[in-house]
C-alpha atoms as a PDB file:
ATOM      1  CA  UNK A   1     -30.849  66.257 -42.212  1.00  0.00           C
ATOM      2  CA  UNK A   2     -28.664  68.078 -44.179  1.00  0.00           C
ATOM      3  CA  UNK A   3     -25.282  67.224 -42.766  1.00  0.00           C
ATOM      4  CA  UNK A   4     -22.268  65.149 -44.161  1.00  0.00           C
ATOM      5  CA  UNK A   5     -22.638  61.683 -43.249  1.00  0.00           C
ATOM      6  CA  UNK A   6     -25.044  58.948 -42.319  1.00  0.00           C
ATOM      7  CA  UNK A   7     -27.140  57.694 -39.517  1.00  0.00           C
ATOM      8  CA  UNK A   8     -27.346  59.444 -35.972  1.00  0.00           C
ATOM      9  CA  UNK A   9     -24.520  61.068 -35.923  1.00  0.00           C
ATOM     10  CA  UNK A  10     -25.139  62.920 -39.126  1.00  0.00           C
ATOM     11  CA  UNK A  11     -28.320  63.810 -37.100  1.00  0.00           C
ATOM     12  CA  UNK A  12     -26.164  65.173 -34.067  1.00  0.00           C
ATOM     13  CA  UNK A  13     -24.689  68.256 -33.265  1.00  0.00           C
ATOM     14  CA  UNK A  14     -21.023  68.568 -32.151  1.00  0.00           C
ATOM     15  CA  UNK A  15     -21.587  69.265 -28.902  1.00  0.00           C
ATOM     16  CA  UNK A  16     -24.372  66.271 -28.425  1.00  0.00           C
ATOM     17  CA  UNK A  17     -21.675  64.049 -30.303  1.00  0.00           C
ATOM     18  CA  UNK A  18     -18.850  64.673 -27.440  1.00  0.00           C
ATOM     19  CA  UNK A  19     -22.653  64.351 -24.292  1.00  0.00           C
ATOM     20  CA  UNK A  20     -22.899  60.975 -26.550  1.00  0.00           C
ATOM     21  CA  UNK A  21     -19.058  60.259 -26.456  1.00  0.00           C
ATOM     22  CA  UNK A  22     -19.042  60.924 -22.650  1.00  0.00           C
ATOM     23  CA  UNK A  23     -22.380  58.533 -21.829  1.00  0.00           C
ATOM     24  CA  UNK A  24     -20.377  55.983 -23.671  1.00  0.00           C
ATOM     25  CA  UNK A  25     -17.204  56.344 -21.649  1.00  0.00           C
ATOM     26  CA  UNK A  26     -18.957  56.284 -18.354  1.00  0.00           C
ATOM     27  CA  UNK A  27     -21.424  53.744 -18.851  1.00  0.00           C
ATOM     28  CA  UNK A  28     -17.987  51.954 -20.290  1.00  0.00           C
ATOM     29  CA  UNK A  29     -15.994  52.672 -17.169  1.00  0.00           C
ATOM     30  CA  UNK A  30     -19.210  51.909 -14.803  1.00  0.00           C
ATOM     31  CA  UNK A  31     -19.000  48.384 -16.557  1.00  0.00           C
ATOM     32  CA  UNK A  32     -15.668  47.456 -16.631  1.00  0.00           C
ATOM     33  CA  UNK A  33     -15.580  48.641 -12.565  1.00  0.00           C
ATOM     34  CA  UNK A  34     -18.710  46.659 -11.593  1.00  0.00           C
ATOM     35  CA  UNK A  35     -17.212  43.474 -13.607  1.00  0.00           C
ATOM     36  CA  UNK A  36     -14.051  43.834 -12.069  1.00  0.00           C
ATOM     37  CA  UNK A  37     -15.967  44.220  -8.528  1.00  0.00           C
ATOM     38  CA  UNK A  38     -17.630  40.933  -9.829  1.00  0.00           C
ATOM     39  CA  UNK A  39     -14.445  39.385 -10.506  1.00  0.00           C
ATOM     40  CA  UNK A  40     -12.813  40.243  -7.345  1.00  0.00           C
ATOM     41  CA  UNK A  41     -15.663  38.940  -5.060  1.00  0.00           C
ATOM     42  CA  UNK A  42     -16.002  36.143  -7.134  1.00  0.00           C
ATOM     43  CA  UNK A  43     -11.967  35.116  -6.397  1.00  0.00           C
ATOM     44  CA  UNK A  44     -12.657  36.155  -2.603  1.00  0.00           C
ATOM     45  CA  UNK A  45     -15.612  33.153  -2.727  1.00  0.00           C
ATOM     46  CA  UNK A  46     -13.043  30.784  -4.429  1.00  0.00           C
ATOM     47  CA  UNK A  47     -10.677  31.468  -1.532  1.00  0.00           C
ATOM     48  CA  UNK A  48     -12.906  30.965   0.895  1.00  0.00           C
ATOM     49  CA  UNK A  49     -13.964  27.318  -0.227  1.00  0.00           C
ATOM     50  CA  UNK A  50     -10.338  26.463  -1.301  1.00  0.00           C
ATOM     51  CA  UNK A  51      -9.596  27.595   2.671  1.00  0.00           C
ATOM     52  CA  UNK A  52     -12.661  25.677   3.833  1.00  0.00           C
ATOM     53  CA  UNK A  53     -11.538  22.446   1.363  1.00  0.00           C
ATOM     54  CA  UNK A  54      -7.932  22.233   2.845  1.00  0.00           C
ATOM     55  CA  UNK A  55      -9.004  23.093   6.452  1.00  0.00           C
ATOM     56  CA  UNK A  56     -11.030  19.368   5.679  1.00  0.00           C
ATOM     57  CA  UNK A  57      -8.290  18.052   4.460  1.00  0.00           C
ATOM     58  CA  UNK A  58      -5.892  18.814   6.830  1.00  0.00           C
ATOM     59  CA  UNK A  59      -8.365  17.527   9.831  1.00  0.00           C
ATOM     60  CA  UNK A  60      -9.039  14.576   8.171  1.00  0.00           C
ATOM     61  CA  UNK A  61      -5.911  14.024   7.608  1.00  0.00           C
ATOM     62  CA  UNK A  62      -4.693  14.520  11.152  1.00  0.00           C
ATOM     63  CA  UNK A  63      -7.600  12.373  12.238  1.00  0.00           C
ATOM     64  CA  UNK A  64      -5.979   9.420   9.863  1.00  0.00           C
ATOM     65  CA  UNK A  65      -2.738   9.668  11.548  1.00  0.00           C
ATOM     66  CA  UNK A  66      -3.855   9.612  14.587  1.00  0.00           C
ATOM     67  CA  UNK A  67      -6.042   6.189  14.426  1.00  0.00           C
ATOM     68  CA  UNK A  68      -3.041   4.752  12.735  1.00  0.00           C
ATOM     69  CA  UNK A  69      -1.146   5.462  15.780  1.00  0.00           C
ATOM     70  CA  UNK A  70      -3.710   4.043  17.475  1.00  0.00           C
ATOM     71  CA  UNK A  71      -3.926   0.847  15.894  1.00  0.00           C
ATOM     72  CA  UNK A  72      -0.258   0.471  15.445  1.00  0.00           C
ATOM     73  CA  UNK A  73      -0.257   1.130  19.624  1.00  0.00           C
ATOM     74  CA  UNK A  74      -2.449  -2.066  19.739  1.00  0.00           C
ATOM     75  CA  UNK A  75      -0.918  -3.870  17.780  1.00  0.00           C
ATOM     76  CA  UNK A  76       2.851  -3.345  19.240  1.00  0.00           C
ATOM     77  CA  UNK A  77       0.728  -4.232  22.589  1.00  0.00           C
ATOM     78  CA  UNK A  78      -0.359  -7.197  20.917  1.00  0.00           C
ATOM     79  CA  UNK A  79       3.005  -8.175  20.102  1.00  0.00           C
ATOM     80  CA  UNK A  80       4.068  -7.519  23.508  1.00  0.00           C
ATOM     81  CA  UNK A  81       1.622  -9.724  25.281  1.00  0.00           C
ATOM     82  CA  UNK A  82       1.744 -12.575  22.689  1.00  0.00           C
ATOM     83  CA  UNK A  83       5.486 -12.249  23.784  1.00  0.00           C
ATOM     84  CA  UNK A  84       5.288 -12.773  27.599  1.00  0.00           C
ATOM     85  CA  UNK A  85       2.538 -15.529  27.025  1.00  0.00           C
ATOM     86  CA  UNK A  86       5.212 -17.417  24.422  1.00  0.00           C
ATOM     87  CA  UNK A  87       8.169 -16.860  27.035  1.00  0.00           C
ATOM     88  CA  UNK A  88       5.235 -18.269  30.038  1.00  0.00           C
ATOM     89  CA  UNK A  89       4.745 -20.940  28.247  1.00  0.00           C
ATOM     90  CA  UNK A  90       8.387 -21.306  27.233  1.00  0.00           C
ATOM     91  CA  UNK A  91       9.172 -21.178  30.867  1.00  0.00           C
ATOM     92  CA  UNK A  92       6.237 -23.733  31.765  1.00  0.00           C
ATOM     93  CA  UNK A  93       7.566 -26.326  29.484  1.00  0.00           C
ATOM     94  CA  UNK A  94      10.966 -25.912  30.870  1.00  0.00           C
ATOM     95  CA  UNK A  95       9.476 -26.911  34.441  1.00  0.00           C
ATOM     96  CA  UNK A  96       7.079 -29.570  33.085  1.00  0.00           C
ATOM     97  CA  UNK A  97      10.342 -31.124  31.386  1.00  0.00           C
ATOM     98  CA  UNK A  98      11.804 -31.160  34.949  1.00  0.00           C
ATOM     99  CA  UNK A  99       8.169 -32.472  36.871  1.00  0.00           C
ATOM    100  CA  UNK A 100       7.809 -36.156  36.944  1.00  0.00           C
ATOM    101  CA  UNK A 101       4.090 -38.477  37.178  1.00  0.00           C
ATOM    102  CA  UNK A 102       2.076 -37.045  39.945  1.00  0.00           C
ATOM    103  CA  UNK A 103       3.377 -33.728  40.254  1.00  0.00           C
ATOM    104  CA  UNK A 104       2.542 -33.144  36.556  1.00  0.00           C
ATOM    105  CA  UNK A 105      -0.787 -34.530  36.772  1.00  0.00           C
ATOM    106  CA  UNK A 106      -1.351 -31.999  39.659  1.00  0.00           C
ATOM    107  CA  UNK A 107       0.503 -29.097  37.577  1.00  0.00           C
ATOM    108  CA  UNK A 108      -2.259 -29.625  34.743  1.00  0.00           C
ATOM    109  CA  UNK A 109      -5.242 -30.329  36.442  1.00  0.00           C
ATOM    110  CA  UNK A 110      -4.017 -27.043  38.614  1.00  0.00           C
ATOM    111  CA  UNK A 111      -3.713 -25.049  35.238  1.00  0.00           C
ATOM    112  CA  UNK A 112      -7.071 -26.180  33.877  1.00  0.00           C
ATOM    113  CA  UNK A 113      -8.930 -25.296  37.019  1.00  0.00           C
ATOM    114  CA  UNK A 114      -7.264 -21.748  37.052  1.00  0.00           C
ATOM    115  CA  UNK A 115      -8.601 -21.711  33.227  1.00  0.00           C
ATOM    116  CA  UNK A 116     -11.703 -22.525  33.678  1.00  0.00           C
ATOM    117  CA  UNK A 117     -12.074 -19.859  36.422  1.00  0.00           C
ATOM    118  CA  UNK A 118     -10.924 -17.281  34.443  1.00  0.00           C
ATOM    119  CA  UNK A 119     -13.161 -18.458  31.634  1.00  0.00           C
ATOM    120  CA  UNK A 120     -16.384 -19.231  34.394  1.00  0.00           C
ATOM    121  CA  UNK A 121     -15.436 -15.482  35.378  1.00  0.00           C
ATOM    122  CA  UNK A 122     -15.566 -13.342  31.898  1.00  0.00           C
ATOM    123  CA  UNK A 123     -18.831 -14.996  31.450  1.00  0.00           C
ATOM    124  CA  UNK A 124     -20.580 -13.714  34.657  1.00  0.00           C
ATOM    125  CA  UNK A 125     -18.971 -10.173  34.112  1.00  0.00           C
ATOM    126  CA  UNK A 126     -20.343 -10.061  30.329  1.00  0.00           C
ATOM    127  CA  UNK A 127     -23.803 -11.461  31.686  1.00  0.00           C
ATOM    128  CA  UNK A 128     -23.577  -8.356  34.354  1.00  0.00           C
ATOM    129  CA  UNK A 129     -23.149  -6.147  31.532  1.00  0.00           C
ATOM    130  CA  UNK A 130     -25.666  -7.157  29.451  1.00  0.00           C
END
């Protein structure tokens, strides 16, 4: 313990000082590899659910779209249908307008009869299917 200086590298010889100096630098490179293996594998994971989170998106999305287009197809359909009926029944007042006494009566009693058979009729096919 002769030697200039204090601690464990008084202690040391020159030679064991650069073994020492060595250890250090490739236990230091050893770390800074595995952390930067680390970090790489932990951005790889991040990728993958970032992938995984806008593959969801973009399905969900897609699947939005597509019942939109679906319910704006009914409703255009709707439209459509509520548009015939209101020109039918445009058209049947134009007639009625032109019908006089008995061959109105008829006319309605005619049109209630074909009602109620279409009405008698959706009943015994939802009782079928029940």
């Amino acid at each position: 313990m002769g030697s200039k200086g204090h601690g464990l590298e008084a202690e040391l010889s020159g030679s064991a000082v650069r073994e020492r100096d060595a250890a250090i630098q490739i236990q230091s490179a050893q770390r800074g590899h595995v952390a930067r293996r680390d970090l790489r594998k932990k951005k790889q994971a991040a990728v993958v659910v970032q992938a995984s989170y806008h593959g969801w998106q973009a399905r969900k999305s897609v699947k939005e779209q597509k019942q939109r287009k679906i319910e704006d197809e009914r409703f255009e359909d709707i439209q459509r249908r509520r548009a015939k009926r209101m020109q039918r029944r445009q058209e049947e007042k134009q007639l009625v307008q032109g019908v006089k006494g008995i061959e109105l009566e008829e006319w309605e009693q005619n049109r209630e009869t074909v009602a109620t058979t279409k009405l008698q009729a959706k009943w015994r096919q939802r009782q079928a299917t029940r």
